[in-house]
Protein backbone atom coordinates (compact mmCIF):
# COMPACT_ATOMS: atom_id res chain seq x y z
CA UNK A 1 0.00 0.00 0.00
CA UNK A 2 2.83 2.29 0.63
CA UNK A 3 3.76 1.57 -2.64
CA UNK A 4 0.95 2.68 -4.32
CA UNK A 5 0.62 6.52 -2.15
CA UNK A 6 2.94 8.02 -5.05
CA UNK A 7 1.01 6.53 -8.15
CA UNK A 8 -1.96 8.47 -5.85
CA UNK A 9 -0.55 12.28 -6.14
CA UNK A 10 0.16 11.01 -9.70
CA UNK A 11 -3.17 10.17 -10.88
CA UNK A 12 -4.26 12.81 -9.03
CA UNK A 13 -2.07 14.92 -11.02
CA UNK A 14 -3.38 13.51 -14.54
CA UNK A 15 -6.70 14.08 -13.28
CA UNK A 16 -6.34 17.49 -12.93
CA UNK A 17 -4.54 17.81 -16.32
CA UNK A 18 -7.23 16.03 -17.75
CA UNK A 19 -9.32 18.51 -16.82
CA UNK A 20 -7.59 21.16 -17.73
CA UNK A 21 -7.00 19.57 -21.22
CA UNK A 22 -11.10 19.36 -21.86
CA UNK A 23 -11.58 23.03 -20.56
CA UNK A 24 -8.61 24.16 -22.91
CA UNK A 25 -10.36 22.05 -25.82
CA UNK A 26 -13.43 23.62 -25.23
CA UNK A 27 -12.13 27.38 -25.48
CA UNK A 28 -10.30 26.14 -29.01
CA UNK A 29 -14.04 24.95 -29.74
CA UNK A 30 -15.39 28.11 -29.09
CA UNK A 31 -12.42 30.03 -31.02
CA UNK A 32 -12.87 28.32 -33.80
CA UNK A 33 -16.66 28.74 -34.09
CA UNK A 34 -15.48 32.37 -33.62
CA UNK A 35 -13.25 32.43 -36.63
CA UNK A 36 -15.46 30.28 -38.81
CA UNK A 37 -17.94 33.08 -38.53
CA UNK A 38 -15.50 36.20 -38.83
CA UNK A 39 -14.30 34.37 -41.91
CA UNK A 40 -17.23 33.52 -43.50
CA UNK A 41 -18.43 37.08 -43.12
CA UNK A 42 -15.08 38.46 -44.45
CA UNK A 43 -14.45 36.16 -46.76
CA UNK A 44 -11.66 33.93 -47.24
CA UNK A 45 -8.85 34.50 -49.34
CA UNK A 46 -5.48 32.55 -49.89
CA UNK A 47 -2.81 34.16 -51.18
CA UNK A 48 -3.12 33.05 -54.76
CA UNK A 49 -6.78 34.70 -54.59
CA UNK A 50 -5.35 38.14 -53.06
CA UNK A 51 -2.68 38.44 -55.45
CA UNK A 52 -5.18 38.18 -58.63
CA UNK A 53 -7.42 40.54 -56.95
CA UNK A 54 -4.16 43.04 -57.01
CA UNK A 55 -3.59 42.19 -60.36
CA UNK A 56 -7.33 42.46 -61.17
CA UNK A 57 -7.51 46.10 -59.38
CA UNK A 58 -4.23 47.23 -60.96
CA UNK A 59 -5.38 46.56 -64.29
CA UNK A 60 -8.90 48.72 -63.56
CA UNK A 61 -6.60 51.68 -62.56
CA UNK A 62 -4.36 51.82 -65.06
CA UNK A 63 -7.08 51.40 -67.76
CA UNK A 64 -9.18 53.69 -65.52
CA UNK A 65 -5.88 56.14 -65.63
CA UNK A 66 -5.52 55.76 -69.81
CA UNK A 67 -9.60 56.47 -70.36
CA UNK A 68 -9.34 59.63 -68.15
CA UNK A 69 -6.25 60.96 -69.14
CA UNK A 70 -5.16 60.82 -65.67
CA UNK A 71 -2.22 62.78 -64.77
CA UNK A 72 -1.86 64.62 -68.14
CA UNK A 73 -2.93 67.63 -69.57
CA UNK A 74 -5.91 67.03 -71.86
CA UNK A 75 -6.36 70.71 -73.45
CA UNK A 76 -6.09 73.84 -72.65
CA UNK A 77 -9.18 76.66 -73.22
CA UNK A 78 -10.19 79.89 -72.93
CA UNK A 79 -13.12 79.58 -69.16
CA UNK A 80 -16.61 80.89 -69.76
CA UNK A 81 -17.98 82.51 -66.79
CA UNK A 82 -20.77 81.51 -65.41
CA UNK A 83 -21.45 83.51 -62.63
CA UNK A 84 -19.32 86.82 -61.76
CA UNK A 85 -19.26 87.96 -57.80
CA UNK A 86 -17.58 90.74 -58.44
CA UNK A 87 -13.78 90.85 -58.33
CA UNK A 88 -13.99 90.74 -54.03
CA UNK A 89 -15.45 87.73 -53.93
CA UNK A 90 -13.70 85.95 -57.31
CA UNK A 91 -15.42 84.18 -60.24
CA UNK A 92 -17.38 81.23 -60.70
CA UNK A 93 -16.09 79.41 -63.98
CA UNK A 94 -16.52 75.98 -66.35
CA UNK A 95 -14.05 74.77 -68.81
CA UNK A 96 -15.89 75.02 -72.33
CA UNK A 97 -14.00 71.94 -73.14
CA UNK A 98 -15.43 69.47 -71.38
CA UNK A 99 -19.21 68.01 -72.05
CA UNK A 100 -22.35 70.04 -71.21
CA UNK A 101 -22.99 67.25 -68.94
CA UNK A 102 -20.25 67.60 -66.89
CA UNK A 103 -21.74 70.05 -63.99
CA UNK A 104 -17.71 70.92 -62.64
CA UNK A 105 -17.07 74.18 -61.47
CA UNK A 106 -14.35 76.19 -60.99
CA UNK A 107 -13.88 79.19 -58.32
CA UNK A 108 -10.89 81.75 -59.13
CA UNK A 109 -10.94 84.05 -55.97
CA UNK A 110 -8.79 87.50 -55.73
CA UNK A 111 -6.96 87.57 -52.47
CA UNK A 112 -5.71 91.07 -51.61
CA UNK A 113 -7.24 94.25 -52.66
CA UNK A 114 -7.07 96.27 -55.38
CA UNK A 115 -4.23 99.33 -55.23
């Protein structure tokens, strides 16, 4: 019997592990529930995935860039004005260039008075 007071403490030991093992399981349970959901509502991407969206959104803005003329000067022409405020307040001006439909508006203001 005296023999057998060691293997005791020792299976009381493993008992407690044990249950510190199935409360540790359950909280990676949980966690992964958690990040099953976060990813499913994200989305999940791998990196082959990411990279062809990159390539995918690179290839809208530089096409996006070439249709717009981004970055370069398209013309240059003489502003209508649309609206005069007088020369305190500056003008209010369009580019005759550009398509009726475009509604862009410039303001040219005169800081400083007039000497």
């Amino acid at each position: 019997m005296s023999q057998l007071r060691p293997l005791l403490s020792v299976i009381d030991q493993y008992r407690l592990d044990l249950q510190t093992l199935a409360v540790l399981r359950g909280e990676v349970l949980n966690l992964s529930i958690i990040l099953t959901a976060i990813q499913e509502e994200v989305g999940a991407y791998d990196y082959e995935e990411l990279q062809q969206r990159v390539l995918l959104l690179e290839t809208r803005l530089h096409a996006c860039m070439n249709k717009l003329g981004c970055g370069r000067l398209t013309g240059v022409s003489n502003p209508i004005t649309v609206r005069a405020s007088g020369s305190r307040f500056g003008s209010w001006m369009t580019d005759a260039m550009i398509p009726s439909s475009d509604s862009r508006v410039s303001v040219f203001v005169r800081l400083g008075g007039s000497r």
